[in-house]
N, C-alpha and C. Protein backbone atom coordinates (compact mmCIF):
# COMPACT_ATOMS: atom_id res chain seq x y z
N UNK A 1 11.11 183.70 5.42
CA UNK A 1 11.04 183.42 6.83
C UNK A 1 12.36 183.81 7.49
N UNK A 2 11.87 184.10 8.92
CA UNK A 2 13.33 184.98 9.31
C UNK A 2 13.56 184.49 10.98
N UNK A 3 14.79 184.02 11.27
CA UNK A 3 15.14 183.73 12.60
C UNK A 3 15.85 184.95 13.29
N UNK A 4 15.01 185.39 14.11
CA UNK A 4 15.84 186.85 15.37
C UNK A 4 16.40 186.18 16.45
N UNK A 5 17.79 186.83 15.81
CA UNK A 5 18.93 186.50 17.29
C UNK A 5 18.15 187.28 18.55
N UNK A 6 18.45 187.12 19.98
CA UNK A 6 18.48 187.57 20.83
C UNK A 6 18.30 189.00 20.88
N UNK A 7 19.44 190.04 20.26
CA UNK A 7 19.99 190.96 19.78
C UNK A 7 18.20 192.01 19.39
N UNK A 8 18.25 190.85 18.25
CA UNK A 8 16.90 192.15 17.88
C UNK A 8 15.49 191.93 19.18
N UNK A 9 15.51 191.02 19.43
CA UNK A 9 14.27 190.81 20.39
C UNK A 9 14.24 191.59 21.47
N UNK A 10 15.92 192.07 21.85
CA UNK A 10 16.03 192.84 23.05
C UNK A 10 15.72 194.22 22.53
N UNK A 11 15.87 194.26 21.08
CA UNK A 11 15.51 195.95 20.93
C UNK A 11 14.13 196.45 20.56
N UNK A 12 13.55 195.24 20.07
CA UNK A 12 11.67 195.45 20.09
C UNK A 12 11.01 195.31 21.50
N UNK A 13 11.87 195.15 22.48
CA UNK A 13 11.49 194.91 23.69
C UNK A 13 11.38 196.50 24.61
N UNK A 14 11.94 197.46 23.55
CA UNK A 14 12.41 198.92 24.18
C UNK A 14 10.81 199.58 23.25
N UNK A 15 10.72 200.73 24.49
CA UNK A 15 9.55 201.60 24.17
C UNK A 15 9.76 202.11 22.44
N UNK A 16 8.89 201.93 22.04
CA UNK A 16 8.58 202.55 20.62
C UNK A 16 9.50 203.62 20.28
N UNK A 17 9.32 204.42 20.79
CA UNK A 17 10.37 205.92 21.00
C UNK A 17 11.94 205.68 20.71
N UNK A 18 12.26 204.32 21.16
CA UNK A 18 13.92 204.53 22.13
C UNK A 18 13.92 203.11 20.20
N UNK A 19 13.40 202.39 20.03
CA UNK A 19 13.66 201.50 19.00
C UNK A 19 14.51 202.03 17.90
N UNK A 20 15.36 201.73 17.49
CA UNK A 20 16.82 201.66 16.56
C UNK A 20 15.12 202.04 15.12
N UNK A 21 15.46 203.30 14.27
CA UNK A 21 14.28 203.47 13.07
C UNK A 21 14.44 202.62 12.27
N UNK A 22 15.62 202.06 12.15
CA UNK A 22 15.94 201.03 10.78
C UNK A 22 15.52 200.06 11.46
N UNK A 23 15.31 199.25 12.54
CA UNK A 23 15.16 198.30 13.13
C UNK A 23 13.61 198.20 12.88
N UNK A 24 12.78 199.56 13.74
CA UNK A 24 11.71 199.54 13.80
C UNK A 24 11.05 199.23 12.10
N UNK A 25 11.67 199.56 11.19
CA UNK A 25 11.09 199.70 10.27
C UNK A 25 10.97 198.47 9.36
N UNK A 26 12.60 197.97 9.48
CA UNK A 26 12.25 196.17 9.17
C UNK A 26 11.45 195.83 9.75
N UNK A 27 11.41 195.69 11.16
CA UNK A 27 10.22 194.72 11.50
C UNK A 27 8.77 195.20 11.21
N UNK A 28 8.29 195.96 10.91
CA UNK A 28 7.42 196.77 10.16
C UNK A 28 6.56 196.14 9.14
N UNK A 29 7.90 195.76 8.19
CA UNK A 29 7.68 195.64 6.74
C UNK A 29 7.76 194.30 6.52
N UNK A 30 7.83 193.29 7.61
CA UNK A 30 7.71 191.99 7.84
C UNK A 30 5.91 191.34 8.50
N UNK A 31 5.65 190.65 8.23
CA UNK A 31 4.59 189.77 9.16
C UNK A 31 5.04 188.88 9.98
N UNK A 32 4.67 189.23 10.68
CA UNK A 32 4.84 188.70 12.15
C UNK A 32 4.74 187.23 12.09
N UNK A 33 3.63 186.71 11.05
CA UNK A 33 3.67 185.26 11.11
C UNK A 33 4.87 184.77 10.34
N UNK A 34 6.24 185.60 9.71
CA UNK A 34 7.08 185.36 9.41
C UNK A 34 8.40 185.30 10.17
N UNK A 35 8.20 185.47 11.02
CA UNK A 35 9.25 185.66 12.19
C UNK A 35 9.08 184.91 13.45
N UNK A 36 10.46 184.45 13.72
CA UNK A 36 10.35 182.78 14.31
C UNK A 36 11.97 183.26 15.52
N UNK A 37 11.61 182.38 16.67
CA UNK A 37 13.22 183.14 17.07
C UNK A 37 13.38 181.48 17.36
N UNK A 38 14.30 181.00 18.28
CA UNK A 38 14.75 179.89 18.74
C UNK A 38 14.62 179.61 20.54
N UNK A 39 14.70 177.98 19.97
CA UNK A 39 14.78 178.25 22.11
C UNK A 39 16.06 178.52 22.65
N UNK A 40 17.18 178.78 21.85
CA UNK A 40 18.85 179.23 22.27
C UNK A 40 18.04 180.87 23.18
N UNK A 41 17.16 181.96 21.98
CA UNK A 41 16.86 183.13 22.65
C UNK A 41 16.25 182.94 23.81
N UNK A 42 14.81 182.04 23.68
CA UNK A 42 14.23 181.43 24.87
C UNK A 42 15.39 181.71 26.14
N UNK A 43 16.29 181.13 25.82
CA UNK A 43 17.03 180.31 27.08
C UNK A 43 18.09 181.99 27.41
N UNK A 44 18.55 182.45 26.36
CA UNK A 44 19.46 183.55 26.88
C UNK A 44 18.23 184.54 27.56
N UNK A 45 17.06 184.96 26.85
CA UNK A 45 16.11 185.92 27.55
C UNK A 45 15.77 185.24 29.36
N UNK A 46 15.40 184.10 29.18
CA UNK A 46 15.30 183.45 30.66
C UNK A 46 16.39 183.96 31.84
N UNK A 47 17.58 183.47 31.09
CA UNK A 47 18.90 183.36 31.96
C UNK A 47 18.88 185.31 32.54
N UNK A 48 18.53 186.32 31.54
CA UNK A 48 18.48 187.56 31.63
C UNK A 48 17.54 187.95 32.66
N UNK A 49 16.13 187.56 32.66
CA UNK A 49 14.97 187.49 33.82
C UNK A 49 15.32 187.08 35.30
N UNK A 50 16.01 185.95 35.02
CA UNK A 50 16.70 185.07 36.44
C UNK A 50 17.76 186.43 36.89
N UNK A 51 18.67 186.57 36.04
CA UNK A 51 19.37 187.46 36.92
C UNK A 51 19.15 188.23 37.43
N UNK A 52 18.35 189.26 36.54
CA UNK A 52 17.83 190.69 36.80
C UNK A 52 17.04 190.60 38.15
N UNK A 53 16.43 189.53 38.25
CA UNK A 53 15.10 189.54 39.58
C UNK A 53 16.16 189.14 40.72
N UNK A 54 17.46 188.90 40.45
CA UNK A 54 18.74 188.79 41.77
C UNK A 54 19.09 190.41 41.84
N UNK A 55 19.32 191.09 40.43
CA UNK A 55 19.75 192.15 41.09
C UNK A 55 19.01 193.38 41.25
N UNK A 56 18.20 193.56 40.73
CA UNK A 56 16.54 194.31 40.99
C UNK A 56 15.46 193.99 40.91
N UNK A 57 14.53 193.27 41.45
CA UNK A 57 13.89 192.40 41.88
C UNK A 57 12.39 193.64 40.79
N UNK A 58 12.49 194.64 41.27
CA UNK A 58 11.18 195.53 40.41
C UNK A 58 11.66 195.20 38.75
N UNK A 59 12.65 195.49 38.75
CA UNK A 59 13.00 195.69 37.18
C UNK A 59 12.95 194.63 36.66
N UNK A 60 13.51 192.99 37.02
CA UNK A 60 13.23 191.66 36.93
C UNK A 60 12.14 191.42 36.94
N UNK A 61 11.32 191.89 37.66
CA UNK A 61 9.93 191.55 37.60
C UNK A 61 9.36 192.17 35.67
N UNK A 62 9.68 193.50 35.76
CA UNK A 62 9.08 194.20 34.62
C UNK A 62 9.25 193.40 33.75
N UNK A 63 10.50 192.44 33.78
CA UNK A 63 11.67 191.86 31.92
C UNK A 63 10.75 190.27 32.12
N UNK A 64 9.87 189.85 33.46
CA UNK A 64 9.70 188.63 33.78
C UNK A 64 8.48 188.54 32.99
N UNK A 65 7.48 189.35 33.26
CA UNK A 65 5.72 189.96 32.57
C UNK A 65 6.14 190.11 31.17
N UNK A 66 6.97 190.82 30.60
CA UNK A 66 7.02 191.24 29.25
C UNK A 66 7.17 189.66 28.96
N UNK A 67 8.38 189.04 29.24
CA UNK A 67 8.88 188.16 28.59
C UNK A 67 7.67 186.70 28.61
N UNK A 68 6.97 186.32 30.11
CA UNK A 68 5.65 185.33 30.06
C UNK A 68 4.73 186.29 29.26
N UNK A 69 4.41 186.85 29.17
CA UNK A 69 2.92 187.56 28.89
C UNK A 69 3.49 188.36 27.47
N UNK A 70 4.61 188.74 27.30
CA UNK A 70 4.54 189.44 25.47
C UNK A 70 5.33 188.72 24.90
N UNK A 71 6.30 188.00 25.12
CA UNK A 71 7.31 187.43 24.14
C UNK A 71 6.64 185.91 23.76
N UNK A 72 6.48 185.31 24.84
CA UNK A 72 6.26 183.65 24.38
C UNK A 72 4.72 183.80 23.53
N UNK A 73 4.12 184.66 24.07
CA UNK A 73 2.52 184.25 23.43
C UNK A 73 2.96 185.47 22.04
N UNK A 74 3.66 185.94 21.76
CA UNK A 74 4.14 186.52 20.32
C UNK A 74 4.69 185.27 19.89
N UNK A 75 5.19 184.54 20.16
CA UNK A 75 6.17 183.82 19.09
C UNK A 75 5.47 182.58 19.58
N UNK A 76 4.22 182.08 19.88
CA UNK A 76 3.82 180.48 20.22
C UNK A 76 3.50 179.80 18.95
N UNK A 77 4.55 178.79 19.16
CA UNK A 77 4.43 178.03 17.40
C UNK A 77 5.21 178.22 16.63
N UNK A 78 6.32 179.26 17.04
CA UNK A 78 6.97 179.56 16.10
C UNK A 78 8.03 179.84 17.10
N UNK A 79 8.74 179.28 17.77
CA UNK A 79 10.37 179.06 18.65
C UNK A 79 10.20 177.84 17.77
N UNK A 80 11.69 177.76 17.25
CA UNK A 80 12.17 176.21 16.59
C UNK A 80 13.52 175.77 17.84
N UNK A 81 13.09 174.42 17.10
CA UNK A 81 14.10 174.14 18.66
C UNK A 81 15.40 173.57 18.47
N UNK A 82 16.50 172.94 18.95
CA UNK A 82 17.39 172.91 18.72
C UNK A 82 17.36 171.44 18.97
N UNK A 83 16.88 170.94 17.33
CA UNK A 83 16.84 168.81 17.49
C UNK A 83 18.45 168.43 16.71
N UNK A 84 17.87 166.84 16.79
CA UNK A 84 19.35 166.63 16.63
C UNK A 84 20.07 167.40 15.23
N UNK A 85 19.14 167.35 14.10
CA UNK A 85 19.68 167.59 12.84
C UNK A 85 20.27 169.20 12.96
N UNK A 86 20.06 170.01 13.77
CA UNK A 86 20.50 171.17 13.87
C UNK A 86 21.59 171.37 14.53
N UNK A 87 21.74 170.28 15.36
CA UNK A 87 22.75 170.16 16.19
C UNK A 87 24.04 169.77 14.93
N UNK A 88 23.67 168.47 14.59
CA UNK A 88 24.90 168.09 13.55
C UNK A 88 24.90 169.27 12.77
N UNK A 89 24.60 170.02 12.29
CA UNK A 89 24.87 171.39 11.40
C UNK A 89 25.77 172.32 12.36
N UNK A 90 25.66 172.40 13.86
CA UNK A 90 26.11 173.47 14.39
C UNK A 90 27.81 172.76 14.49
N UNK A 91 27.80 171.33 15.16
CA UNK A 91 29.22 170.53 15.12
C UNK A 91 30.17 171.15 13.71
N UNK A 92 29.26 170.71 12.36
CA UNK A 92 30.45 171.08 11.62
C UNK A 92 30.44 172.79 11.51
N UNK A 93 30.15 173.41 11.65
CA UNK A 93 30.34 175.12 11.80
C UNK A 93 31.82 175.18 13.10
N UNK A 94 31.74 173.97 13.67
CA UNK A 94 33.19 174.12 14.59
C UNK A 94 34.11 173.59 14.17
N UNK A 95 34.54 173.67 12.96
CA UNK A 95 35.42 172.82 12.62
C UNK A 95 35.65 173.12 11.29
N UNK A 96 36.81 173.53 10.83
CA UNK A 96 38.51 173.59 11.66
C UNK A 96 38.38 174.63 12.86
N UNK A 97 37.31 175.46 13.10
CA UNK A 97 37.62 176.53 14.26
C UNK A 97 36.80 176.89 15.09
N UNK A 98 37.20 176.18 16.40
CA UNK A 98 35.66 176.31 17.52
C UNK A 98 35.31 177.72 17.37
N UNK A 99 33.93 177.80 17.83
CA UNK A 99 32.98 179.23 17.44
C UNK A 99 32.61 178.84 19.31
N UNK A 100 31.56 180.62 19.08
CA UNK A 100 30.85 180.39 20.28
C UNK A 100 29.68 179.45 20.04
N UNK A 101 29.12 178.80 21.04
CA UNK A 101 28.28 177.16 20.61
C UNK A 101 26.98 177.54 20.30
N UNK A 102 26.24 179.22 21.21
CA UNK A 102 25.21 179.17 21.38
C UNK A 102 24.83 179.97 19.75
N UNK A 103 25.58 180.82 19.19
CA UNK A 103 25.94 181.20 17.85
C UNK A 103 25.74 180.32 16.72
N UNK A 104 26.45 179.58 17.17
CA UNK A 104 26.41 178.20 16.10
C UNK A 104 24.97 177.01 16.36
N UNK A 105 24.88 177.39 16.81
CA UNK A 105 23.19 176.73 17.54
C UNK A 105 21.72 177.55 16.73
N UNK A 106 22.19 178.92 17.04
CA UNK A 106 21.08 179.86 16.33
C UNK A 106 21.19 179.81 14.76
N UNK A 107 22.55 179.90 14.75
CA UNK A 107 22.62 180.05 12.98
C UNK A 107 22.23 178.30 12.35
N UNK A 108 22.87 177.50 13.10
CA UNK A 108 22.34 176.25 12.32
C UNK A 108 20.74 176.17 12.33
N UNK A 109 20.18 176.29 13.37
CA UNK A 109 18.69 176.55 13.23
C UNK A 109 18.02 177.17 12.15
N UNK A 110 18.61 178.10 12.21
CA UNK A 110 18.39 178.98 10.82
C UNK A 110 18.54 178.16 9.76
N UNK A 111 19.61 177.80 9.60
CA UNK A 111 19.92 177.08 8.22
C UNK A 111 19.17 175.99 7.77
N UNK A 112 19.06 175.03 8.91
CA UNK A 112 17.92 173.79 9.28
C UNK A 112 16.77 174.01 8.38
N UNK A 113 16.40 175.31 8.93
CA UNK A 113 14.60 175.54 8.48
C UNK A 113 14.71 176.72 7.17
N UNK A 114 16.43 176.80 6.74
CA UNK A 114 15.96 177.58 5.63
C UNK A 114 15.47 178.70 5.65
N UNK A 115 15.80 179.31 6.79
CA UNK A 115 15.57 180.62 6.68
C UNK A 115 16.77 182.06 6.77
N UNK A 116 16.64 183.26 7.36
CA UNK A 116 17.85 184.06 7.65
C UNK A 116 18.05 184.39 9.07
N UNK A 117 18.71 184.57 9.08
CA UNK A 117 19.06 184.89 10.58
C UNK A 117 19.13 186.49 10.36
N UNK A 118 18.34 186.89 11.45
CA UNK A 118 18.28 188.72 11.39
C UNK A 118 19.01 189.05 12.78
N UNK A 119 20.08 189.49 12.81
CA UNK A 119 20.71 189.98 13.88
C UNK A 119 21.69 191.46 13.74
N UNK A 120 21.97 191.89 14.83
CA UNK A 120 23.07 192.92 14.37
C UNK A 120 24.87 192.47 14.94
N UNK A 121 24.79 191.64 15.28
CA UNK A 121 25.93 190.62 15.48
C UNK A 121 26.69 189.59 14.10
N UNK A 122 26.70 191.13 13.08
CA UNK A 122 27.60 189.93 12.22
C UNK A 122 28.72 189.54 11.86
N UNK A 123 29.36 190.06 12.90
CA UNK A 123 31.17 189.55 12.99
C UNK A 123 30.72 187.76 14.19
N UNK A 124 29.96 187.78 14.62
CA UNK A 124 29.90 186.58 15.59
C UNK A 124 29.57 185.52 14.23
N UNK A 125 29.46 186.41 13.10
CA UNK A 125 28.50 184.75 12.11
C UNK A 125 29.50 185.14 10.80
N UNK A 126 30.45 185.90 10.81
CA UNK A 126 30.96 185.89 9.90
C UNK A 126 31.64 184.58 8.95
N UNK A 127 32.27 183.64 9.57
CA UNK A 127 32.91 182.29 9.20
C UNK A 127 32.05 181.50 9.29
N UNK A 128 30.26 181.52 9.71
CA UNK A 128 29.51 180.86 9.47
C UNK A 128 28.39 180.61 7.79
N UNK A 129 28.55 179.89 7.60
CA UNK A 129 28.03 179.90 6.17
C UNK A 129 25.98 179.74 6.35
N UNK A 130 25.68 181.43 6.85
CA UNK A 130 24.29 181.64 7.52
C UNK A 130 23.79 182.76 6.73
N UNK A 131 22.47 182.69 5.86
CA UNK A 131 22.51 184.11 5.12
C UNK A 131 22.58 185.40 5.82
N UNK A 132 22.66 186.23 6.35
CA UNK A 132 22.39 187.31 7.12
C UNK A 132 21.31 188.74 7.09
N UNK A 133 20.62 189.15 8.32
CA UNK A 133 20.09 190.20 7.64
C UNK A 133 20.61 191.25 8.79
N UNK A 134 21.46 192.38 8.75
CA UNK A 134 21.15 193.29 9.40
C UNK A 134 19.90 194.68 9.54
N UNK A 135 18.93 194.77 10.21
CA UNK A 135 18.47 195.49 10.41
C UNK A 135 18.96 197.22 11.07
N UNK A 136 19.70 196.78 11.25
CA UNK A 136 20.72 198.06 12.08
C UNK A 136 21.28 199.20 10.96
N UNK A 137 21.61 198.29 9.56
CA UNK A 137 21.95 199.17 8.37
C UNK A 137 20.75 199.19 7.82
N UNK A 138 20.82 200.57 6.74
CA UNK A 138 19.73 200.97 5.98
C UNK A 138 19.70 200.12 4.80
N UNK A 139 20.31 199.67 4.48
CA UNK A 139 21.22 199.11 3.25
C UNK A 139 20.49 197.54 3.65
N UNK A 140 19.89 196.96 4.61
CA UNK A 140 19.36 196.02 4.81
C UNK A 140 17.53 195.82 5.11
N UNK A 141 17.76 197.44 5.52
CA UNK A 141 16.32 197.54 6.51
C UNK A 141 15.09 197.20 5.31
């Protein structure tokens, strides 16, 4: 079972054509009923919709439809959320050295439910003790 940062969701979100091949191809070689994102992405994809429809209202619209109508009903049942026990996992990931929170939020989630975190952000999880998968290298895909 596999938790997608933000990161990859924004790149399955790009026309077939334009998709990273190593990317496209992990997710490929995965089932879909294996792949789970968080409500941290929930909340950064939202915050992305809100803006966009401030600063191009057509193009906001486009990221608003994909995101109600292809993202949530792709992943319904499967956003894990950020309860308390994930929370106490993300606290000690800050300590001895504050991290970014929403980082430490995704990866404890991950860890919570025992799964990997698939992102291409792995200097942000490096000092986090989170298994990792890059899709971006071949060497992972």
């Amino acid at each position: 079972m596999y938790v997608l940062d933000t990161n990859v969701v924004s790149e399955i979100r790009k026309p077939a054509s334009k998709i990273d091949a190593n990317v496209k191809a992990w997710i490929e070689n995965h089932y879909l009923s294996d792949l789970y994102i968080t409500a941290l992405t929930v909340f950064e994809v939202e915050i992305g919709v809100r803006r966009m429809l401030r600063k191009d209202q057509q193009q906001g619209q486009k990221l608003e439809k994909w995101y109600r109508h292809q993202l949530l009903p792709m992943f319904d049942g499967r956003i894990l959320p950020l309860d308390s026990r994930s929370a106490q996992v993300s606290a000690a990931f800050q300590v001895p050295d504050p991290r970014p929170e929403r980082d430490c939020f995704i990866a404890a989630i991950a860890v919570n439910h025992r799964m990997k975190l698939v992102t291409r952000n792995e200097k942000d999880f490096h000092a986090i003790d989170v298994s990792l998968i890059n899709p971006w290298k071949i060497s992972d895909a």
